[in-house]
C-alpha atoms as a PDB file:
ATOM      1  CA  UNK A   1      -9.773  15.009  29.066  1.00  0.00           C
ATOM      2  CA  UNK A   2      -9.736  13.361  25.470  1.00  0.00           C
ATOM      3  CA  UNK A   3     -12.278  10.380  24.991  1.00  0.00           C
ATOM      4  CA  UNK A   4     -10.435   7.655  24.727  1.00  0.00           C
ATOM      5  CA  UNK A   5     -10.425   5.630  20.712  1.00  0.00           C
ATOM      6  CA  UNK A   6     -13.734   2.828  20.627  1.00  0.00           C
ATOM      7  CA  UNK A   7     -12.049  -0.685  20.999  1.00  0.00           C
ATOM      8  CA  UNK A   8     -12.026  -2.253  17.362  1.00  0.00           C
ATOM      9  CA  UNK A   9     -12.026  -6.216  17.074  1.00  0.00           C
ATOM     10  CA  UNK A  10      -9.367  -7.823  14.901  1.00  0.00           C
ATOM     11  CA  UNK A  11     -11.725  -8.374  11.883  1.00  0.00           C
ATOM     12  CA  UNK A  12     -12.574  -4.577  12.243  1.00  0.00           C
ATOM     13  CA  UNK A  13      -8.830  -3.678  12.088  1.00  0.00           C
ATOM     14  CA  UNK A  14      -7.850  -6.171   8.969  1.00  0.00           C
ATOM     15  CA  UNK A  15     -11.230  -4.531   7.226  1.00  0.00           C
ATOM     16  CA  UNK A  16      -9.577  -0.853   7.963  1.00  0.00           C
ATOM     17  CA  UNK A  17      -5.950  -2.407   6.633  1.00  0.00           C
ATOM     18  CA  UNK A  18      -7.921  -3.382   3.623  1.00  0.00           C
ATOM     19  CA  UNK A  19      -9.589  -0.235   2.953  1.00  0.00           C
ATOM     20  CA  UNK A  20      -6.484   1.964   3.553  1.00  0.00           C
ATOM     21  CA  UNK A  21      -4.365  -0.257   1.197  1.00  0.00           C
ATOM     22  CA  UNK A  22      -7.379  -0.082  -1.393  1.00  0.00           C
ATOM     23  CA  UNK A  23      -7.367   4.134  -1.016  1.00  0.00           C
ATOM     24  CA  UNK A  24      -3.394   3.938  -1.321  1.00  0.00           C
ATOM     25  CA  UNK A  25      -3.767   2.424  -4.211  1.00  0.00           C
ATOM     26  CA  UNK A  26      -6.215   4.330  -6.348  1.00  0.00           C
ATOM     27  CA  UNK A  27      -4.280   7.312  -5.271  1.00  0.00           C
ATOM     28  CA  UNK A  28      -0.976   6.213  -6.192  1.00  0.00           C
ATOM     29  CA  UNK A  29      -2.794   5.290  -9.623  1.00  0.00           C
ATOM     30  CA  UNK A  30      -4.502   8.454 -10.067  1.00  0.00           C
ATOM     31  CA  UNK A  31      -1.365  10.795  -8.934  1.00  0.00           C
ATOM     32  CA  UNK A  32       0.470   8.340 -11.783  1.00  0.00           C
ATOM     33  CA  UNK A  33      -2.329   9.351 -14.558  1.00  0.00           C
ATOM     34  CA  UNK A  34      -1.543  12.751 -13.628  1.00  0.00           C
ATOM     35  CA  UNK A  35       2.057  12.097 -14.656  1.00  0.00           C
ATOM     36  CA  UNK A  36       1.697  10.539 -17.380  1.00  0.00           C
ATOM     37  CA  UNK A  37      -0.479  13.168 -18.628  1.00  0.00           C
ATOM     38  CA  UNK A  38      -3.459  10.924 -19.004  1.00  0.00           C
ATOM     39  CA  UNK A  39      -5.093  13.160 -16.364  1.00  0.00           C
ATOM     40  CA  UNK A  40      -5.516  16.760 -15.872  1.00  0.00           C
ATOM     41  CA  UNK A  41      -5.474  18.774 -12.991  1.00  0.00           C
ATOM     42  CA  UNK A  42      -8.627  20.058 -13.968  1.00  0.00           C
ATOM     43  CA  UNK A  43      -9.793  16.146 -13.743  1.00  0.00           C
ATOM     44  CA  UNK A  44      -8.420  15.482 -10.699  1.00  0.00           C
ATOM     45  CA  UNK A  45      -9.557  18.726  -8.854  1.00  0.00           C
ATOM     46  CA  UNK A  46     -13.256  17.747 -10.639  1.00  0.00           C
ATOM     47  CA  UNK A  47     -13.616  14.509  -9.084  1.00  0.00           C
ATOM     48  CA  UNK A  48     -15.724  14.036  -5.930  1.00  0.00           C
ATOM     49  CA  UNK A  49     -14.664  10.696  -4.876  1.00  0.00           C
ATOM     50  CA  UNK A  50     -12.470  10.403  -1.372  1.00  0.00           C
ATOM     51  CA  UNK A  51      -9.405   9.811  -3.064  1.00  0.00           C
ATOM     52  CA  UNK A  52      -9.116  12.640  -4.700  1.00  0.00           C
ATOM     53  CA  UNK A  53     -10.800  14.867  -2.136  1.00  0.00           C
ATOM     54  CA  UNK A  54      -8.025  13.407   0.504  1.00  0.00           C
ATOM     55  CA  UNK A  55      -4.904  14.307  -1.639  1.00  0.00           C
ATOM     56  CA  UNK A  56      -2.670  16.738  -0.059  1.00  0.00           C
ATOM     57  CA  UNK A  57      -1.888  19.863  -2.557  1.00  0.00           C
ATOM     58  CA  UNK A  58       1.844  19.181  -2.425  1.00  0.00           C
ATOM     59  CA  UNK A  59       1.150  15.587  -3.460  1.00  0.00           C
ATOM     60  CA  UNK A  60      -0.888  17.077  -6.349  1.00  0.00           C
ATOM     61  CA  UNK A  61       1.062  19.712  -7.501  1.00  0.00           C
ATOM     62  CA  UNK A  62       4.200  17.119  -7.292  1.00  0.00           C
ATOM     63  CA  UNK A  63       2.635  14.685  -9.688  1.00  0.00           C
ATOM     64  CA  UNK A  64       1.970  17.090 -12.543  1.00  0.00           C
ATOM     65  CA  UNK A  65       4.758  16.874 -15.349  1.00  0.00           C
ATOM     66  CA  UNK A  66       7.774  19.304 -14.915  1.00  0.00           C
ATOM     67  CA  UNK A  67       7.009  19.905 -11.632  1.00  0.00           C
ATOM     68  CA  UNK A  68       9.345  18.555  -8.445  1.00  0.00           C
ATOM     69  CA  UNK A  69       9.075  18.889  -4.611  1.00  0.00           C
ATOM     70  CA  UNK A  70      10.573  22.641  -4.974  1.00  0.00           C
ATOM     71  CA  UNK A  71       8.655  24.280  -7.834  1.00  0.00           C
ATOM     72  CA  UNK A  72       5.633  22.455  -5.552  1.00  0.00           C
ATOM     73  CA  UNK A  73       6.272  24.100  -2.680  1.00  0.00           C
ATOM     74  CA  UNK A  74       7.336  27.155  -4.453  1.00  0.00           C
ATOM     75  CA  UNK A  75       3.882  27.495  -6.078  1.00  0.00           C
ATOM     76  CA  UNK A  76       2.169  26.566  -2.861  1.00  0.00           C
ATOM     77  CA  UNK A  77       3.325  29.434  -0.685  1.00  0.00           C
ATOM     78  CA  UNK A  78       2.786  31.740  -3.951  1.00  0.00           C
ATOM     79  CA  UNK A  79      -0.761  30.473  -3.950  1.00  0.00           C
ATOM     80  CA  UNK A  80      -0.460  31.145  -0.333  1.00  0.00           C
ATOM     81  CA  UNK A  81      -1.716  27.261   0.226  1.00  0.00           C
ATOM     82  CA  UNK A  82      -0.199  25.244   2.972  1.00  0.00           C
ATOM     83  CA  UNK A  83       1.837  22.110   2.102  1.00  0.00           C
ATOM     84  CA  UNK A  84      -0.792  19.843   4.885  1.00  0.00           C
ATOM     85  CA  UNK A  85      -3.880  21.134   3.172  1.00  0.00           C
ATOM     86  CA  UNK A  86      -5.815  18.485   1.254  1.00  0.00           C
ATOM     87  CA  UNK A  87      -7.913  19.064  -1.852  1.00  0.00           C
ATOM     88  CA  UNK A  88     -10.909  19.256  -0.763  1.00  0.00           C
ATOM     89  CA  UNK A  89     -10.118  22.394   1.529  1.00  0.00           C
ATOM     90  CA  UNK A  90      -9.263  24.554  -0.735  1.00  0.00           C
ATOM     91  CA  UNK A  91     -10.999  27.456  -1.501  1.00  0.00           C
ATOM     92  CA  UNK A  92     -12.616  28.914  -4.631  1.00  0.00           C
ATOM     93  CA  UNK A  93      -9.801  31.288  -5.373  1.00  0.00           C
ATOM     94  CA  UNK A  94      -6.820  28.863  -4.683  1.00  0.00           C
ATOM     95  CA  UNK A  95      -8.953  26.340  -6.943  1.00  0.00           C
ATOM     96  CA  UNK A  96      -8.877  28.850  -9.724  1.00  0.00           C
ATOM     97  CA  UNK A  97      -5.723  30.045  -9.556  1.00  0.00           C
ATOM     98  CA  UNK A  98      -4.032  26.709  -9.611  1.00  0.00           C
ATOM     99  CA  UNK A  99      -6.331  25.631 -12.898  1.00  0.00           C
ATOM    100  CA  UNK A 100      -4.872  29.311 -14.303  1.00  0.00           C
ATOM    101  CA  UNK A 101      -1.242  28.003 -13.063  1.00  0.00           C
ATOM    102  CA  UNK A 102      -1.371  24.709 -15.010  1.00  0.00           C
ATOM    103  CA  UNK A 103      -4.065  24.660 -17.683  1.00  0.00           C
ATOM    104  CA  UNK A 104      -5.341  21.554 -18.856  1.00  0.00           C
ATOM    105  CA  UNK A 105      -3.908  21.027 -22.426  1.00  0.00           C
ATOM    106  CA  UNK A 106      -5.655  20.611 -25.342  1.00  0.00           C
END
């Protein structure tokens, strides 16, 4: 039988809110970098903070220039990477091979 969730007070919960909106946030402007072209994928896939780390691929792959929801996908089963998996579970190959995909430019 599943353990059932701790119970969280109300300031707990309106901390969490906070903290979710806050990670929304610096995602949203990060994945926008990314667009812009301010940001590489290299950058992104070289940060260690949690909101990078937490990005799914197909997020990722969506925000870099040229590239919509189908080449995204289209690249991800290439790659052999599922559309759910997150950044920081990819492995060493699918890391590479994404970088040799979309090179940072110079």
């Amino acid at each position: 039988m599943p353990t059932p969730l701790p119970a969280r007070t109300a300031e707990q919960r309106a901390e969490a809110l906070v903290k979710a909106g806050q990670v929304r946030k610096e995602r949203r402007e990060m994945l926008t970098a990314l667009k812009a072209g301010r940001l590489s994928l290299l950058d992104v896939l070289d940060r260690g903070d949690d909101t990078a780390r937490q990005t799914r691929a197909l997020h990722l792959l969506q925000s870099l220039p040229g590239v919509g929801t189908v080449k995204a996908r289209r690249h991800l089963v290439d790659l052999g990477i599922s559309e759910t998996r997150r950044i920081q579970g990819l492995g060493a190959q699918q890391r590479t091979r994404l970088i040799e995909l979309f090179p940072p430019q110079a």
